[in-house]
Each structure stands twice: as structure tokens, then as C-alpha cells.
PDB file of N, CA and C in Angstrom:
ATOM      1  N   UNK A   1      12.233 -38.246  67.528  1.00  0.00           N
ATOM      2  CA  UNK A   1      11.392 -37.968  66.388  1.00  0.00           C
ATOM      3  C   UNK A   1      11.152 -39.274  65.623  1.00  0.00           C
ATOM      4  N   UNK A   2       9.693 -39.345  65.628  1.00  0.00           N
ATOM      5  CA  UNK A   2       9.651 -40.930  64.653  1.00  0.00           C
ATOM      6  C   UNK A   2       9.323 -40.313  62.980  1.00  0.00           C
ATOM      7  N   UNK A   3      10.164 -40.550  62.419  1.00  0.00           N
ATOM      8  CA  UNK A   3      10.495 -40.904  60.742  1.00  0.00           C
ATOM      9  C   UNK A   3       9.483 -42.225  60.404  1.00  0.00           C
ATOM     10  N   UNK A   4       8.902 -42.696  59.160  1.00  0.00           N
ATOM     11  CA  UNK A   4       8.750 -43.732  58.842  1.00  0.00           C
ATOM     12  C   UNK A   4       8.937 -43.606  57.292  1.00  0.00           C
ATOM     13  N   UNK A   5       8.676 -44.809  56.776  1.00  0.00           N
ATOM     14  CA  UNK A   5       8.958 -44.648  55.266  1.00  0.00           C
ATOM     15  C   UNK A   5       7.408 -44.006  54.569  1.00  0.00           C
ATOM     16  N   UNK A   6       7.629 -43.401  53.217  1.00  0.00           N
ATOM     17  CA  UNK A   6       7.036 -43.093  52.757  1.00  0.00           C
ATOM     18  C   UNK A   6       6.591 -41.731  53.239  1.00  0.00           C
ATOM     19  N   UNK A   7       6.956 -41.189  54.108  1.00  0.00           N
ATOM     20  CA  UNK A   7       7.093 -39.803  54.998  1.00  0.00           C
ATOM     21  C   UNK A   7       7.732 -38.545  54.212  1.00  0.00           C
ATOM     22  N   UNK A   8       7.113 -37.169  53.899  1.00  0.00           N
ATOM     23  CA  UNK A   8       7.810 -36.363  52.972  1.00  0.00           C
ATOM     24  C   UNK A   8       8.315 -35.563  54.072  1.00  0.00           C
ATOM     25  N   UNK A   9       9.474 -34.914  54.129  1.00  0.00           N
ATOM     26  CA  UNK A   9      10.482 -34.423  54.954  1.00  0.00           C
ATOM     27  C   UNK A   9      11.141 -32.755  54.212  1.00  0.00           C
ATOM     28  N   UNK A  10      10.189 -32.212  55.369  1.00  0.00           N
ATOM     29  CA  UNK A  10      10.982 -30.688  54.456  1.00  0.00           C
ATOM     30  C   UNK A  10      12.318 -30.324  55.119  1.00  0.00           C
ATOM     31  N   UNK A  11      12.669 -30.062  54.274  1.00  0.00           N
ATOM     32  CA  UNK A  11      14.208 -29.492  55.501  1.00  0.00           C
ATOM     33  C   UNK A  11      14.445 -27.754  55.440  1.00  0.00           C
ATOM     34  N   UNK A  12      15.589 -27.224  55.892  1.00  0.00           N
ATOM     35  CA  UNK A  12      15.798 -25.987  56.344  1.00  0.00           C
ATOM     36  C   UNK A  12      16.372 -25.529  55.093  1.00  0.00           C
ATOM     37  N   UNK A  13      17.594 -26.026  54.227  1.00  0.00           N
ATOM     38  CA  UNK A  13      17.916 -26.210  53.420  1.00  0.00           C
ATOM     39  C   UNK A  13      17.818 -26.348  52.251  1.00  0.00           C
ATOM     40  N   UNK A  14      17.790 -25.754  51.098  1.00  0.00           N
ATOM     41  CA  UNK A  14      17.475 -26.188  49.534  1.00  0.00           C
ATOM     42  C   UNK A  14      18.694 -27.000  49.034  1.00  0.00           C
ATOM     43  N   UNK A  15      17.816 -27.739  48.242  1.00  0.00           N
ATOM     44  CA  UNK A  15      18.403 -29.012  47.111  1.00  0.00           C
ATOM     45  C   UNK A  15      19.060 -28.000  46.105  1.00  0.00           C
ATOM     46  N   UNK A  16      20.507 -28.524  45.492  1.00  0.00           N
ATOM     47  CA  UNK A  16      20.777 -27.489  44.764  1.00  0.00           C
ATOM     48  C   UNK A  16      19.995 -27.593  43.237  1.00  0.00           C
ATOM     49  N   UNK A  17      19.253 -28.289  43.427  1.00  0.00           N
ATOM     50  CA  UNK A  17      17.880 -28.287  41.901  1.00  0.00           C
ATOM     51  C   UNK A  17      16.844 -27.800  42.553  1.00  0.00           C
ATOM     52  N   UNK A  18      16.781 -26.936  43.496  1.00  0.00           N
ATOM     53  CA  UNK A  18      15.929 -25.590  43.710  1.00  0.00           C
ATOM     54  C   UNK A  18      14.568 -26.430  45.011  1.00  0.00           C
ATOM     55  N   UNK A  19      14.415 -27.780  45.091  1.00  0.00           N
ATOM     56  CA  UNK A  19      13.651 -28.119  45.844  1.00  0.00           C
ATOM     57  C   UNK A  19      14.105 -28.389  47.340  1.00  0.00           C
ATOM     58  N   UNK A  20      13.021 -28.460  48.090  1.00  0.00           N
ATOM     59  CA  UNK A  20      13.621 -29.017  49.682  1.00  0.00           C
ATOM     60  C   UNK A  20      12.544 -29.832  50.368  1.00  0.00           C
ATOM     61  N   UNK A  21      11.961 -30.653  49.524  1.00  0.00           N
ATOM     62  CA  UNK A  21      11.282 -32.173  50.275  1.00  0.00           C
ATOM     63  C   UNK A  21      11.995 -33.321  49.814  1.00  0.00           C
ATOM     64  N   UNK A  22      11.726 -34.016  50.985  1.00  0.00           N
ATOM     65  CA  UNK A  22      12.457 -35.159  50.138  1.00  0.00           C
ATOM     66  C   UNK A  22      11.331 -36.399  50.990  1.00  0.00           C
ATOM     67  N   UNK A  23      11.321 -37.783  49.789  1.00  0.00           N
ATOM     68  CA  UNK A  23      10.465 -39.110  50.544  1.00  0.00           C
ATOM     69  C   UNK A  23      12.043 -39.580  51.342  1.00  0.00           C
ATOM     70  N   UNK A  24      11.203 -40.493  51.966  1.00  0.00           N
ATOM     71  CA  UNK A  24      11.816 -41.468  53.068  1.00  0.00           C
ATOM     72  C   UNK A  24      11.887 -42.929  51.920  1.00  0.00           C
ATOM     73  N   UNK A  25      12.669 -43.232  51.679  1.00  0.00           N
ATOM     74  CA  UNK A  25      12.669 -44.870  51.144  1.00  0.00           C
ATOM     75  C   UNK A  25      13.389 -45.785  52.081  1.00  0.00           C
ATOM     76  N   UNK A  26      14.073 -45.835  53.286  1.00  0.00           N
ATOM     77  CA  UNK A  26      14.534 -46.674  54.004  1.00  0.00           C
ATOM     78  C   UNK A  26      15.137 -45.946  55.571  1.00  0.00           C
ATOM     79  N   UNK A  27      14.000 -46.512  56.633  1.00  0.00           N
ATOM     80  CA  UNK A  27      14.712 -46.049  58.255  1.00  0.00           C
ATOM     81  C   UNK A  27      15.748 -46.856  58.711  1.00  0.00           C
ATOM     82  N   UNK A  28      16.815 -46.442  59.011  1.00  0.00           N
ATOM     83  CA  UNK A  28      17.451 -46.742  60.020  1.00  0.00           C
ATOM     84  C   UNK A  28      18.579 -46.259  60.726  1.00  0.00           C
ATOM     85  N   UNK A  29      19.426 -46.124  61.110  1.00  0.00           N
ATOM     86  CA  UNK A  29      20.700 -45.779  61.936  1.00  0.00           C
ATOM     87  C   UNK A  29      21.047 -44.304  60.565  1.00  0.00           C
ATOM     88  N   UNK A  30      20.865 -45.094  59.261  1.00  0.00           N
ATOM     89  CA  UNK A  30      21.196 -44.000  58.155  1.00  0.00           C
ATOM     90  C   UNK A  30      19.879 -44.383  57.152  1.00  0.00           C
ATOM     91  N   UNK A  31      19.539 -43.172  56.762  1.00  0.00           N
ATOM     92  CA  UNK A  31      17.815 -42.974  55.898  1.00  0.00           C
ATOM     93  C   UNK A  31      18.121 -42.698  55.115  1.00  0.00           C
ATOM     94  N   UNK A  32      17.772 -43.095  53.597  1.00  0.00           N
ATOM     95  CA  UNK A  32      17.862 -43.190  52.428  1.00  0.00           C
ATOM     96  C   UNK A  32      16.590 -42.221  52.054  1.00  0.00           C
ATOM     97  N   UNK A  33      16.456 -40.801  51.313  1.00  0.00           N
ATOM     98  CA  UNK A  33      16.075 -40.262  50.849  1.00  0.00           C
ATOM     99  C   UNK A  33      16.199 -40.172  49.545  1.00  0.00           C
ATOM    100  N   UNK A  34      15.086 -39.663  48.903  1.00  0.00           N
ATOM    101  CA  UNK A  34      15.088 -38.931  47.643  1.00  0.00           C
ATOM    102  C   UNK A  34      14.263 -38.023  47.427  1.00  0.00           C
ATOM    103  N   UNK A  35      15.074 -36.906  46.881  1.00  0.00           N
ATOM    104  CA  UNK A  35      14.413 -35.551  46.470  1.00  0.00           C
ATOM    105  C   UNK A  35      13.107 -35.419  45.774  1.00  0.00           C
ATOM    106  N   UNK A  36      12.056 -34.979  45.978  1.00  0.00           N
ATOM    107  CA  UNK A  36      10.621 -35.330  45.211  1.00  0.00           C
ATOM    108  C   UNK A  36      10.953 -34.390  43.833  1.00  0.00           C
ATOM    109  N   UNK A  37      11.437 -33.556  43.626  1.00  0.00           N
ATOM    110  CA  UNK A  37      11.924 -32.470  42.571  1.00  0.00           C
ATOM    111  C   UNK A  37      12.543 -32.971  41.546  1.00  0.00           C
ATOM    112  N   UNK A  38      13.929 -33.524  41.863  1.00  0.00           N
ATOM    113  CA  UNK A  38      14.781 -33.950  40.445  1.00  0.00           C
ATOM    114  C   UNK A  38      14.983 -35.536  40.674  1.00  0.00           C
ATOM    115  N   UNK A  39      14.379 -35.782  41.841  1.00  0.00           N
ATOM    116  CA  UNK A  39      14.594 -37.890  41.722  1.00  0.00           C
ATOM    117  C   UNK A  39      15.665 -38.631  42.528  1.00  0.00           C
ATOM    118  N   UNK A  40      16.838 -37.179  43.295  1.00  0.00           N
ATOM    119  CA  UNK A  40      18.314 -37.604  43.235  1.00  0.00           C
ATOM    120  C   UNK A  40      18.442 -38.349  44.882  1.00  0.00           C
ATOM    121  N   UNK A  41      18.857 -39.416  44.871  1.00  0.00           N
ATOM    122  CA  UNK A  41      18.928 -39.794  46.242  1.00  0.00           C
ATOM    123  C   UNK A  41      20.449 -40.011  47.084  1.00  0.00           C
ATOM    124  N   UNK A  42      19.932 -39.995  48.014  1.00  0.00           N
ATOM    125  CA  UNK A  42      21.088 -39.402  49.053  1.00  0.00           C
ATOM    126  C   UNK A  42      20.547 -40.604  50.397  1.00  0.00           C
ATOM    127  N   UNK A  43      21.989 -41.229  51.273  1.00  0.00           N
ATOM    128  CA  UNK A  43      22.341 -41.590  52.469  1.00  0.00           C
ATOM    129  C   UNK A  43      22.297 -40.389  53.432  1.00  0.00           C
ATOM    130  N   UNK A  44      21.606 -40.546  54.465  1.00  0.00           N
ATOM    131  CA  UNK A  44      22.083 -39.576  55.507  1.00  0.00           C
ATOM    132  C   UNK A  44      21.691 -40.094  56.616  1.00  0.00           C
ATOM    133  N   UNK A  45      22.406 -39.736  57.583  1.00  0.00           N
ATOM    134  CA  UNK A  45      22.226 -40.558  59.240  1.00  0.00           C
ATOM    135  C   UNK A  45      21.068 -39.763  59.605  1.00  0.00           C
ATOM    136  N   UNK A  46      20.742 -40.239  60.705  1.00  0.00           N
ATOM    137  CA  UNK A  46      19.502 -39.812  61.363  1.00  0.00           C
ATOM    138  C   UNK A  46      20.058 -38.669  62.138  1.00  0.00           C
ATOM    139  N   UNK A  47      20.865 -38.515  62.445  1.00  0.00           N
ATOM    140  CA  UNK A  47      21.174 -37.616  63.829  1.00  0.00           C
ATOM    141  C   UNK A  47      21.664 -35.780  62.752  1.00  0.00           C
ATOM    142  N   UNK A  48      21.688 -35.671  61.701  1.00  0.00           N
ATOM    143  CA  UNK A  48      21.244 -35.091  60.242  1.00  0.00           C
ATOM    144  C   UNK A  48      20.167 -34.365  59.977  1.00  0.00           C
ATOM    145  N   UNK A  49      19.113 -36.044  59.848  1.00  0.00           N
ATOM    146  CA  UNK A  49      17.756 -35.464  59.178  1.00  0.00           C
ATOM    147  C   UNK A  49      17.390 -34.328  60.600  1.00  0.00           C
ATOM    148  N   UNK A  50      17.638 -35.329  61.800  1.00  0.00           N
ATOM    149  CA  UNK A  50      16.749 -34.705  62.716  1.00  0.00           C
ATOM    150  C   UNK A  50      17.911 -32.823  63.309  1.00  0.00           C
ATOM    151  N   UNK A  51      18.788 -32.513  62.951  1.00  0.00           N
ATOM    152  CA  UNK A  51      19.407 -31.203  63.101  1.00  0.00           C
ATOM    153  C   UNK A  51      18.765 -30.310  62.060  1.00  0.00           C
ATOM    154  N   UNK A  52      18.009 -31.172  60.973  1.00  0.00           N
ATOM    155  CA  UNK A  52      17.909 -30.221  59.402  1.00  0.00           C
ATOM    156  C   UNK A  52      16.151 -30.335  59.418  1.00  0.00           C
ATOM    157  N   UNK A  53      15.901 -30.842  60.055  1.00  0.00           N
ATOM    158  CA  UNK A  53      14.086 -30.509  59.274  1.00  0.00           C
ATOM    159  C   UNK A  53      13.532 -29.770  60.284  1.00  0.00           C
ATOM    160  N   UNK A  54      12.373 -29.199  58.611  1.00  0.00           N
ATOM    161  CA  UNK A  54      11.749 -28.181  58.898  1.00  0.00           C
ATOM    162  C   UNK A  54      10.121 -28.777  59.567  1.00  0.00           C
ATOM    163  N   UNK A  55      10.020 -29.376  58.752  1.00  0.00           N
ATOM    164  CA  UNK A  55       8.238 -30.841  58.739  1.00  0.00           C
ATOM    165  C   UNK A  55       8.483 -32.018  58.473  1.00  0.00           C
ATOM    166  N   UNK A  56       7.417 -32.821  58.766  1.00  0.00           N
ATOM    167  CA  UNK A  56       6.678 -33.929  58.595  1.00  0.00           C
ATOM    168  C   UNK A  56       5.628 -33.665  57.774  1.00  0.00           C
ATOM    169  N   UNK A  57       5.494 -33.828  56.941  1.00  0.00           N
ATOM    170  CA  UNK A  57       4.116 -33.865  56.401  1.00  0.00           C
ATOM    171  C   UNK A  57       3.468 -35.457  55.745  1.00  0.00           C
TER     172      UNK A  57
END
């Protein structure tokens, strides 16, 4: 699955501040997200994003 930055990422999962997109701010081995809803950002490996999403958009 190609990720790039600036990429909104829905996942399967809700944010516990009620949202579930998040932007892409940094690819690599581990992707730096942040929630488009409350701002809050999070580390997560790739092998993660790609078990948990729902889209690409």
C-alpha cells in the first residue's frame, strides 16, 4: 500500500475525541499522524496503519 504525506487516512477505529481520519505528516518504517478532529498526534509503524485502514482519500 503506498501512503504519502499529506494523505487523509480513515481507519476502522474511532479516535477517542469521536473522529477517525487522520493526515499523514511523515512516511516511513513509522508514520507520524495527526487526527484532523482534535489536532492530537501519534507515531505508528506502518505494518498498523496498513492492519487498521478503512481509505485513502
Amino acid at each position: 500500500m503506498i501512503i504519502k504525506e499529506n494523505d487523509i487516512l480513515e481507519f476502522k477505529k474511532k479516535h477517542p475525541c469521536g473522529g477517525n481520519t487522520w493526515k499523514v505528516l511523515r512516511v516511513g518504517s513509522d508514520c507520524r499522524l495527526e487526527c484532523v478532529t482534535c489536532g492530537h498526534q501519534i507515531e505508528i509503524t506502518r505494518s498498523k496503519i496498513e492492519k487498521n485502514i478503512k481509505a485513502v482519500k
